[in-house]
N, C-alpha and C. Protein backbone atom coordinates (compact mmCIF):
# COMPACT_ATOMS: atom_id res chain seq x y z
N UNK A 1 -7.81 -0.15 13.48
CA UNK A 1 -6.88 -1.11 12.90
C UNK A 1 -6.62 -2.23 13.89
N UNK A 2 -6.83 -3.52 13.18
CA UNK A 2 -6.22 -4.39 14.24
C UNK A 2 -4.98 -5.06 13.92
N UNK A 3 -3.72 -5.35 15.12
CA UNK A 3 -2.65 -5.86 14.40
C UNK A 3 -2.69 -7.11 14.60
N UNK A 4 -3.75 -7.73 15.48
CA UNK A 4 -3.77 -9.09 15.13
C UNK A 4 -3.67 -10.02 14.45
N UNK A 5 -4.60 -9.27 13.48
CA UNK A 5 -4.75 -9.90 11.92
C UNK A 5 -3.74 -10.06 10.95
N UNK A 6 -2.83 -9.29 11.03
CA UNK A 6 -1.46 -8.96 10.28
C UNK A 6 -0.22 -9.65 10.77
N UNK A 7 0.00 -9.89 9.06
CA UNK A 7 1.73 -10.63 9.60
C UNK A 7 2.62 -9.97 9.97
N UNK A 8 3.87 -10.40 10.58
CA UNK A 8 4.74 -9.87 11.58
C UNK A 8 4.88 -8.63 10.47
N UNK A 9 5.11 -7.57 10.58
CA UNK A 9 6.24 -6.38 10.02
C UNK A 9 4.41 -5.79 8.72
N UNK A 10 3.64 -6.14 9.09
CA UNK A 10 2.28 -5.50 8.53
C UNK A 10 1.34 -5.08 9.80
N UNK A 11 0.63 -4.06 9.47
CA UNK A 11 -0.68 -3.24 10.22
C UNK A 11 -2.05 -3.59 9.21
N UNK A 12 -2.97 -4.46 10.08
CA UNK A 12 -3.63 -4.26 9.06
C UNK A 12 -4.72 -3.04 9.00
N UNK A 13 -5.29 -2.53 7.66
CA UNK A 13 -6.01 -1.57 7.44
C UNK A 13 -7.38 -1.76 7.15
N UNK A 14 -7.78 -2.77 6.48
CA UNK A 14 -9.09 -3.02 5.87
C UNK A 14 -9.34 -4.29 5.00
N UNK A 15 -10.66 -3.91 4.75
CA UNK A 15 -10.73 -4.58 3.06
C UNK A 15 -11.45 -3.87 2.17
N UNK A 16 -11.52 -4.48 1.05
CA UNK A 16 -12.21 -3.77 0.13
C UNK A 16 -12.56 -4.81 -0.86
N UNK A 17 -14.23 -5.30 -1.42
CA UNK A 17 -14.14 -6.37 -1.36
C UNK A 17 -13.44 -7.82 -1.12
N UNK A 18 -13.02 -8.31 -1.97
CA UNK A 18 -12.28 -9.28 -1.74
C UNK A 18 -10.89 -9.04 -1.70
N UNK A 19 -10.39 -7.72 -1.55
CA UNK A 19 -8.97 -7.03 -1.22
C UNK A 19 -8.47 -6.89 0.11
N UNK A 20 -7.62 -7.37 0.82
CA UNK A 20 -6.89 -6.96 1.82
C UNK A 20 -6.17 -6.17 1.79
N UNK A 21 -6.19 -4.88 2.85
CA UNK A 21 -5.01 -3.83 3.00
C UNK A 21 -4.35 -3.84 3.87
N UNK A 22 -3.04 -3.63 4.10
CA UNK A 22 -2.06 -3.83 4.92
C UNK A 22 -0.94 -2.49 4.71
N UNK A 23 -0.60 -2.10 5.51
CA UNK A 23 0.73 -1.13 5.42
C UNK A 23 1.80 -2.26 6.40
N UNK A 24 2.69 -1.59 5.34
CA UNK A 24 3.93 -1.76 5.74
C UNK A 24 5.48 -1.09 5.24
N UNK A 25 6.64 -1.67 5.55
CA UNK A 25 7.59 -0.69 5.34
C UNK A 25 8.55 -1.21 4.69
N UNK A 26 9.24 -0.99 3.63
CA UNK A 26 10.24 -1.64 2.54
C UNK A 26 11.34 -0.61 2.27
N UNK A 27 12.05 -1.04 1.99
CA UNK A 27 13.73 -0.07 1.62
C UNK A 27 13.99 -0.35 0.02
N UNK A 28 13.85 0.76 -0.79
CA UNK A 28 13.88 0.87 -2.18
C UNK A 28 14.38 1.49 -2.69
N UNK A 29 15.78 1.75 -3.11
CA UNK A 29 16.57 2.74 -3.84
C UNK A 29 17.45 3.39 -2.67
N UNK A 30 17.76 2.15 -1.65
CA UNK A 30 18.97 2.76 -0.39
C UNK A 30 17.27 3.55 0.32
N UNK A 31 16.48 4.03 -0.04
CA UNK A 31 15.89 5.00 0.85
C UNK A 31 14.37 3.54 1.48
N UNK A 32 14.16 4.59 2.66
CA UNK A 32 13.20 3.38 3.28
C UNK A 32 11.60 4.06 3.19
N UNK A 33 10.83 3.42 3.20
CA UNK A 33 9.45 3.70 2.61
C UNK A 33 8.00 3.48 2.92
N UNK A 34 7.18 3.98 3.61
CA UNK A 34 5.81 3.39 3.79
C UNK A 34 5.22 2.48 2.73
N UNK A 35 4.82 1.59 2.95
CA UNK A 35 3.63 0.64 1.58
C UNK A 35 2.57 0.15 1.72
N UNK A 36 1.91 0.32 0.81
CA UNK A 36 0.75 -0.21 1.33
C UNK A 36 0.51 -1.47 0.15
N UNK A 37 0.29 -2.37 0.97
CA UNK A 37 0.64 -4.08 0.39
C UNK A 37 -0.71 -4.69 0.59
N UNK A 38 -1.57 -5.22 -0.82
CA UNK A 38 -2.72 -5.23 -1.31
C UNK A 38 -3.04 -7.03 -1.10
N UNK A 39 -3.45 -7.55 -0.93
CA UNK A 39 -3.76 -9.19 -0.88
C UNK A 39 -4.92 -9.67 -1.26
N UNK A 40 -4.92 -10.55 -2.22
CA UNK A 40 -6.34 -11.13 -2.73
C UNK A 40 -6.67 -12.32 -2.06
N UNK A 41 -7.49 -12.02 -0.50
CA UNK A 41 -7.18 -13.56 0.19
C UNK A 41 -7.96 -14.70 -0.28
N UNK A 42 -8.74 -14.48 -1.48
CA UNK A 42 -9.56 -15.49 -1.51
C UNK A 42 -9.29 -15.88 -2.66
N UNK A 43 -8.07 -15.27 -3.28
CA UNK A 43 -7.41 -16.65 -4.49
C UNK A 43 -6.23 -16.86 -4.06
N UNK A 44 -5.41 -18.25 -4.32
CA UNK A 44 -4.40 -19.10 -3.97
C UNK A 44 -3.77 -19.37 -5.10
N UNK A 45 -2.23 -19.18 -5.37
CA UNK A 45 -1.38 -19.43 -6.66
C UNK A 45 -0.40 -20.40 -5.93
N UNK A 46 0.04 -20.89 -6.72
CA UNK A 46 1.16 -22.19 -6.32
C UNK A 46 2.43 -21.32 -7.30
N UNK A 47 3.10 -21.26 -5.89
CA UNK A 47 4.71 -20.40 -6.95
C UNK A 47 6.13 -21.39 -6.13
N UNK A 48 7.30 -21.02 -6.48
CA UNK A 48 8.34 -21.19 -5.90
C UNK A 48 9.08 -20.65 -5.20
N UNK A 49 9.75 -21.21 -4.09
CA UNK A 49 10.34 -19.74 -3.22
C UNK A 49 11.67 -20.20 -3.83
N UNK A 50 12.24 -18.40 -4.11
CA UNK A 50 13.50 -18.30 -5.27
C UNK A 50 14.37 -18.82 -4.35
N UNK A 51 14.54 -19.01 -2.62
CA UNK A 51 15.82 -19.39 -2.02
C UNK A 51 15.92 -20.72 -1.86
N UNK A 52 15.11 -21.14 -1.48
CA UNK A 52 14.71 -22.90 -1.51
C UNK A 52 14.77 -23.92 -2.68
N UNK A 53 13.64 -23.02 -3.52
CA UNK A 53 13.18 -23.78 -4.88
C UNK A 53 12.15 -24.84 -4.60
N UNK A 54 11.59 -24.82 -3.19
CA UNK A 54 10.44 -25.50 -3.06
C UNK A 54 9.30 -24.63 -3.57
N UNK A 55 8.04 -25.63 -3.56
CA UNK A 55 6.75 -25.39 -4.42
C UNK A 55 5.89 -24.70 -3.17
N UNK A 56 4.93 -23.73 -2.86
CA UNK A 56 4.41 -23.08 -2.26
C UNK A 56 3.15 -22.78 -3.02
N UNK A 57 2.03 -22.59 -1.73
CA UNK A 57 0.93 -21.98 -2.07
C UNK A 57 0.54 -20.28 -1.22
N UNK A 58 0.05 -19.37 -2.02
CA UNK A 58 -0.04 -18.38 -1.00
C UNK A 58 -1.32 -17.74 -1.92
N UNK A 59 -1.42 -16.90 -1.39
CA UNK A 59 -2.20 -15.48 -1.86
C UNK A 59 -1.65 -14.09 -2.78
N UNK A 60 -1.90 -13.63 -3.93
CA UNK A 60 -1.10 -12.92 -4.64
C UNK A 60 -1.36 -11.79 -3.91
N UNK A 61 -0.19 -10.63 -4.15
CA UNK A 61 0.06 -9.41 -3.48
C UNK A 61 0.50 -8.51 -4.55
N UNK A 62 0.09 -7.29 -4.41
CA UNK A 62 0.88 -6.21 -5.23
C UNK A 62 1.05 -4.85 -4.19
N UNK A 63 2.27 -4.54 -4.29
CA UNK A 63 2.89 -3.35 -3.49
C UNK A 63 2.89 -2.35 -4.02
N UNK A 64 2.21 -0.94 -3.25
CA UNK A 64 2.43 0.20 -3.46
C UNK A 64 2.88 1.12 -2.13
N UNK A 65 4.27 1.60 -3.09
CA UNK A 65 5.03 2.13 -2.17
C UNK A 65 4.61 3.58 -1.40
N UNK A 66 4.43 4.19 -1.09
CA UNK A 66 3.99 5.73 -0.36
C UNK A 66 4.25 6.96 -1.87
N UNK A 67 5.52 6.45 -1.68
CA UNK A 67 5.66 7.26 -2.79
C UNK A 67 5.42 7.57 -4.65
N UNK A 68 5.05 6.24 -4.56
CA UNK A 68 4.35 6.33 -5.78
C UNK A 68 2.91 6.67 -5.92
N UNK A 69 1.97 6.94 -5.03
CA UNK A 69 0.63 7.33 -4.84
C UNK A 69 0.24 8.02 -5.85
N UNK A 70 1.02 9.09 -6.17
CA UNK A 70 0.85 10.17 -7.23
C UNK A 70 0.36 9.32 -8.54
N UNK A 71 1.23 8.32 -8.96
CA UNK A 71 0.97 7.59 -10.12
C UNK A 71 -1.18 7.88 -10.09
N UNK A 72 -1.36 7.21 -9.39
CA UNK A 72 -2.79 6.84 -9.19
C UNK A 72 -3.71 8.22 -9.05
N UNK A 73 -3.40 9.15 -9.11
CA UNK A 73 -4.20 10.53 -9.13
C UNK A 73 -3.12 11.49 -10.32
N UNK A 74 -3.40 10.88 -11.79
CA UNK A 74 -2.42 11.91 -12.34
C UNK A 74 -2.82 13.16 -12.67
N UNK A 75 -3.90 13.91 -12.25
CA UNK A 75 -4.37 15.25 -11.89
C UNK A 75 -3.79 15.68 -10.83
N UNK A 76 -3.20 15.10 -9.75
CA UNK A 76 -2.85 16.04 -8.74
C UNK A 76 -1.34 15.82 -8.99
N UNK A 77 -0.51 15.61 -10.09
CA UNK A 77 0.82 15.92 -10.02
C UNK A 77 1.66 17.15 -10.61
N UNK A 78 2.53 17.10 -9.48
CA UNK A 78 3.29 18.79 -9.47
C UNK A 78 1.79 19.63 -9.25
N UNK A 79 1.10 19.34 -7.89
CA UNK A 79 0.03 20.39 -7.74
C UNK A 79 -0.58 20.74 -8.83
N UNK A 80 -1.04 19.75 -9.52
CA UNK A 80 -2.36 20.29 -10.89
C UNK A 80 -1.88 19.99 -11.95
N UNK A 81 -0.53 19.48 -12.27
CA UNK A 81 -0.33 20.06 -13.54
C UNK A 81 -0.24 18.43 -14.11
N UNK A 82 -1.00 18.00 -15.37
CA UNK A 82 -1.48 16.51 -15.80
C UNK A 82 -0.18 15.93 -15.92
N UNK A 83 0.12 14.22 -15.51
CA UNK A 83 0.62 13.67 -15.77
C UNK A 83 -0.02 12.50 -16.82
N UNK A 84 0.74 11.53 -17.29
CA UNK A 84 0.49 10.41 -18.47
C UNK A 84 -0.54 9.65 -17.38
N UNK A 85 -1.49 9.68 -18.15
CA UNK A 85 -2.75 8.73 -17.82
C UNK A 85 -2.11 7.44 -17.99
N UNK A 86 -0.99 6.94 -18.73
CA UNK A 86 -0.58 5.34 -19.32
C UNK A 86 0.08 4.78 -17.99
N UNK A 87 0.73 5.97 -17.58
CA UNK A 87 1.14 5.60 -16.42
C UNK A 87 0.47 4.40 -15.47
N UNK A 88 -0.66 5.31 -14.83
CA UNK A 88 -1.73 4.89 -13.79
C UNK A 88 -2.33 3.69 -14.97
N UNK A 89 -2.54 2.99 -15.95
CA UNK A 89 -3.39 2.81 -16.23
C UNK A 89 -2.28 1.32 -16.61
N UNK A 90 -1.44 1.27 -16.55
CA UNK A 90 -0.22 0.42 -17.10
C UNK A 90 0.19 -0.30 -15.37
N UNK A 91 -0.10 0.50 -14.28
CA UNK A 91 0.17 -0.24 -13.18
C UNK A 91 -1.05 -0.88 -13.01
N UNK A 92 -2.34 0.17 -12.91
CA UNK A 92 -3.34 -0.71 -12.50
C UNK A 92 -3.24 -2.47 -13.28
N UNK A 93 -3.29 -2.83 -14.18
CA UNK A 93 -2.81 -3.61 -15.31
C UNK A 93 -2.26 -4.44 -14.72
N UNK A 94 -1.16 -4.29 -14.58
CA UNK A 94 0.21 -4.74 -13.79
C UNK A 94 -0.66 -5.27 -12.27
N UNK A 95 -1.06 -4.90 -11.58
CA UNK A 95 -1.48 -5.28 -10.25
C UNK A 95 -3.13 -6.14 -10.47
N UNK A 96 -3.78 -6.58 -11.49
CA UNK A 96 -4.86 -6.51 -11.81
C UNK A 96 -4.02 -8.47 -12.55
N UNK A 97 -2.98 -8.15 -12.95
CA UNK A 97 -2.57 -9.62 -13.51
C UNK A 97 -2.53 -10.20 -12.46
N UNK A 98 -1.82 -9.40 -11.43
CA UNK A 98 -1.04 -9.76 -10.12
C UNK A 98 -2.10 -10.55 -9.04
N UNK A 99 -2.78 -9.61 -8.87
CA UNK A 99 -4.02 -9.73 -7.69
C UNK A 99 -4.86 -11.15 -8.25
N UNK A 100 -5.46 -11.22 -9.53
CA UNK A 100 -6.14 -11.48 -10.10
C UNK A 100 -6.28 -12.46 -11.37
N UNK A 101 -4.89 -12.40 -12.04
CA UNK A 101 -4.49 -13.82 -12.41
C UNK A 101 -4.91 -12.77 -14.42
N UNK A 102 -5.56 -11.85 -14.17
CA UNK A 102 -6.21 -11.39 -15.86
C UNK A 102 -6.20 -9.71 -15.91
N UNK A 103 -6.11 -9.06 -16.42
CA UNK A 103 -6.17 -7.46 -16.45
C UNK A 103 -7.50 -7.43 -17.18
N UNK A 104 -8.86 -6.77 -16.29
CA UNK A 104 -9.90 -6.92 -16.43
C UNK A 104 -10.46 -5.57 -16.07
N UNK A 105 -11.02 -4.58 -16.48
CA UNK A 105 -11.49 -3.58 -16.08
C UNK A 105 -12.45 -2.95 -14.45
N UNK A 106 -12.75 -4.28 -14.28
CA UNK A 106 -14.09 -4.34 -12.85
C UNK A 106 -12.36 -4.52 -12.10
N UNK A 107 -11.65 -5.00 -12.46
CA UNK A 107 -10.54 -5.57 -11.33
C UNK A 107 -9.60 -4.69 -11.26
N UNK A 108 -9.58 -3.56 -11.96
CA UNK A 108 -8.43 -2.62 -12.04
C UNK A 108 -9.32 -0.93 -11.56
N UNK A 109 -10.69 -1.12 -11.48
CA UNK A 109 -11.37 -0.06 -10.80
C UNK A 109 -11.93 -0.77 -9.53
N UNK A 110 -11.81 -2.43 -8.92
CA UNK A 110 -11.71 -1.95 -7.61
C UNK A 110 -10.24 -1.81 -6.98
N UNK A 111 -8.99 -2.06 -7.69
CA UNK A 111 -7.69 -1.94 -6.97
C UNK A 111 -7.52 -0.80 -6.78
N UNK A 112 -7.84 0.35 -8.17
CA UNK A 112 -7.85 1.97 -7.85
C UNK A 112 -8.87 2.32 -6.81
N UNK A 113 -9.89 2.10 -6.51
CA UNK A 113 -10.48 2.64 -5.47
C UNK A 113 -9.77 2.24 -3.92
N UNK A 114 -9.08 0.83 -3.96
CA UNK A 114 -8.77 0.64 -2.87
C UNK A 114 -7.89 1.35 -2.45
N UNK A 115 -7.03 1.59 -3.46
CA UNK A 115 -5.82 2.52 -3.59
C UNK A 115 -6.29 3.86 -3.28
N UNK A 116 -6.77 4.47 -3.68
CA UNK A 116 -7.75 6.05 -3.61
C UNK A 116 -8.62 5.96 -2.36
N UNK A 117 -8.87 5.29 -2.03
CA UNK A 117 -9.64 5.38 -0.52
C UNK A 117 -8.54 5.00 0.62
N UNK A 118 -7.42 4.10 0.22
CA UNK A 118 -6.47 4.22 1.63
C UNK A 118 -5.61 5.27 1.55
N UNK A 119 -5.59 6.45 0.32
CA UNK A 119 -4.75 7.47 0.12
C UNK A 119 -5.69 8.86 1.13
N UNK A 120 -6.89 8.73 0.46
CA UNK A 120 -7.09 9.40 1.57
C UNK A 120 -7.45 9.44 2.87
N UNK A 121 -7.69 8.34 3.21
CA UNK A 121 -8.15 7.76 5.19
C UNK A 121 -6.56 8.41 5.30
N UNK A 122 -4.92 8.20 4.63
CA UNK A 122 -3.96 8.21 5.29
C UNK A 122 -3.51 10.06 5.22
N UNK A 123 -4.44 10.79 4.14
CA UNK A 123 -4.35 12.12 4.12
C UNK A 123 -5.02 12.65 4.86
N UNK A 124 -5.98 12.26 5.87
CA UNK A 124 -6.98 12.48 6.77
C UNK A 124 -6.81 11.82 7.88
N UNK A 125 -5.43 11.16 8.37
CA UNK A 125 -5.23 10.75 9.68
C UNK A 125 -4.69 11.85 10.70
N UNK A 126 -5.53 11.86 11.40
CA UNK A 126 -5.26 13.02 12.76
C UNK A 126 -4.42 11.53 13.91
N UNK A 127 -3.39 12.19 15.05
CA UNK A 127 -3.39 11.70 15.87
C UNK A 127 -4.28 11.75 17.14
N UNK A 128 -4.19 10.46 17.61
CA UNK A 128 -5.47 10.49 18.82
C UNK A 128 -5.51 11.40 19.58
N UNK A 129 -6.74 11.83 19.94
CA UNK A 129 -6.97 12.93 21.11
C UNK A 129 -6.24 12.68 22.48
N UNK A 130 -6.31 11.24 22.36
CA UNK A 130 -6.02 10.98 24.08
C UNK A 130 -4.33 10.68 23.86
N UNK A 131 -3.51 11.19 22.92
CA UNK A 131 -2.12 11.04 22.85
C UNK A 131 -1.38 12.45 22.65
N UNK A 132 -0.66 12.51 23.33
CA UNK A 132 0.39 13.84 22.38
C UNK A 132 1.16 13.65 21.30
N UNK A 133 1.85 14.52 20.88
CA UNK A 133 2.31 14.15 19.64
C UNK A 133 3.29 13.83 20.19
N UNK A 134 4.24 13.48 20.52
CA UNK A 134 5.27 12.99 21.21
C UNK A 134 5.18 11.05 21.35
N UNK A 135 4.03 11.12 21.87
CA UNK A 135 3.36 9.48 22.27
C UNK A 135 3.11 9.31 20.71
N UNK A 136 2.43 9.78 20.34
CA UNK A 136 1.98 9.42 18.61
C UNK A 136 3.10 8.81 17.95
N UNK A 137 3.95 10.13 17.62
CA UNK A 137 5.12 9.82 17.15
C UNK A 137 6.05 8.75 17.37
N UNK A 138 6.21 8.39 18.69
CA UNK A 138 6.37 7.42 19.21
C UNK A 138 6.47 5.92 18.80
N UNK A 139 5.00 6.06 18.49
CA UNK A 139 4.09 4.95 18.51
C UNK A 139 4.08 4.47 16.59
N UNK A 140 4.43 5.74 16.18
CA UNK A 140 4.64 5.27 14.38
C UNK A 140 5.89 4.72 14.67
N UNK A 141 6.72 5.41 15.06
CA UNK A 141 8.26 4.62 14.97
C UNK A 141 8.22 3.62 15.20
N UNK A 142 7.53 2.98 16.48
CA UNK A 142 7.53 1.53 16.84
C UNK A 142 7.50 0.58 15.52
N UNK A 143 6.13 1.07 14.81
CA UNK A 143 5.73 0.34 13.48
C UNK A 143 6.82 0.51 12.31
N UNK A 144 7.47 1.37 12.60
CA UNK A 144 8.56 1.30 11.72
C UNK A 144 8.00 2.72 10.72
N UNK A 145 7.51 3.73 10.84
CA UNK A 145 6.70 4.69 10.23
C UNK A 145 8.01 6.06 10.79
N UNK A 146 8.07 6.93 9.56
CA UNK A 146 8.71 8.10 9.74
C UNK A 146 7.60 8.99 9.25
N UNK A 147 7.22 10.15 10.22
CA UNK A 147 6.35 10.98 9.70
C UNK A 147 7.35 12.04 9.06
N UNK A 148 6.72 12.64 8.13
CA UNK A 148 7.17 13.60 6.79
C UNK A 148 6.45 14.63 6.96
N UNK A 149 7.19 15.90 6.51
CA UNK A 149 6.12 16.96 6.31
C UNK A 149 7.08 17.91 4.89
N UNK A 150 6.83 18.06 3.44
CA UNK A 150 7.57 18.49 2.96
C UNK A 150 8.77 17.93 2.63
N UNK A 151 9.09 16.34 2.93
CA UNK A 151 10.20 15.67 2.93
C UNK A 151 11.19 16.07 4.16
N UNK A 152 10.52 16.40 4.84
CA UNK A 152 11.50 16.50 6.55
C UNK A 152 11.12 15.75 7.05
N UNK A 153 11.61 14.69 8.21
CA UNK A 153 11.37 14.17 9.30
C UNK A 153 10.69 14.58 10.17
N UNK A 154 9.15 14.29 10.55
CA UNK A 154 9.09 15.43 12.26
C UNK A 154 9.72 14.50 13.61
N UNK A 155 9.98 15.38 13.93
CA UNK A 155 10.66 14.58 15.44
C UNK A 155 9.67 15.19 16.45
């Protein structure tokens, strides 16, 4: 990961074609949250910023919070037991207008893969060999990261 590349309060993670991945951390319902925050850098929308009311150009984004992951694998919810396919299939949609300006099928199976491949690089992150867990731990907090196990804190 390099954090060069990333704006202040983002890590960046990758890409995936023309998708940027980024984690970062948001507070949603009083509770605070890992996200992983999606960017289409190679289209540009002209919007308004709601505090100003000046005219702006940027890059569209769609946020997925840690905890909604499940949405996007509705076979693995409550450990096996099926959730509403409309679900997953009503966000992809939703992030596919977002990213992309149209809800298009090629554009809503590469957001799910991007989504499904940074779910599991982040279910398959070991800490470094050359760190203890102590330094590790550490080192998420810095980023603003609470590790979980079961909905506990590890300290």
């Amino acid at each position: 990961m390099s954090l060069q590349l990333a704006p202040e309060g983002f890590v960046w993670c990758g890409k995936k074609g023309d998708l940027t991945l980024y984690l970062t951390h948001i507070s949603r319902d009083g509770d605070d949250d890992a996200a992983l925050y999606i960017r289409n850098e190679n289209r540009r929308v002209e919007s308004s910023d709601a505090i100003t009311g000046k005219a702006a150009t940027g890059c569209p984004a769609y946020l997925v919070p840690f905890r909604d992951f499940w949405v996007f694998r509705p076979e693995d919810r409550d450990r096996g037991g099926m959730h509403r396919i409309e679900d997953m299939t009503s966000r992809l949609a939703n992030a596919s207008v977002a990213l992309y300006g149209i809800d298009a099928a090629p554009y809503r199976h590469r957001i799910h893969d991007a989504i499904l491949e940074f779910c599991d690089d982040v279910k398959n992150l070991r800490p470094p060999a050359e760190k203890s867990r102590e330094e590790w731990l550490r080192e998420m907090g810095a980023m603003g990261l609470t590790v979980k196990i079961n909905g506990q804190a590890v300290n």
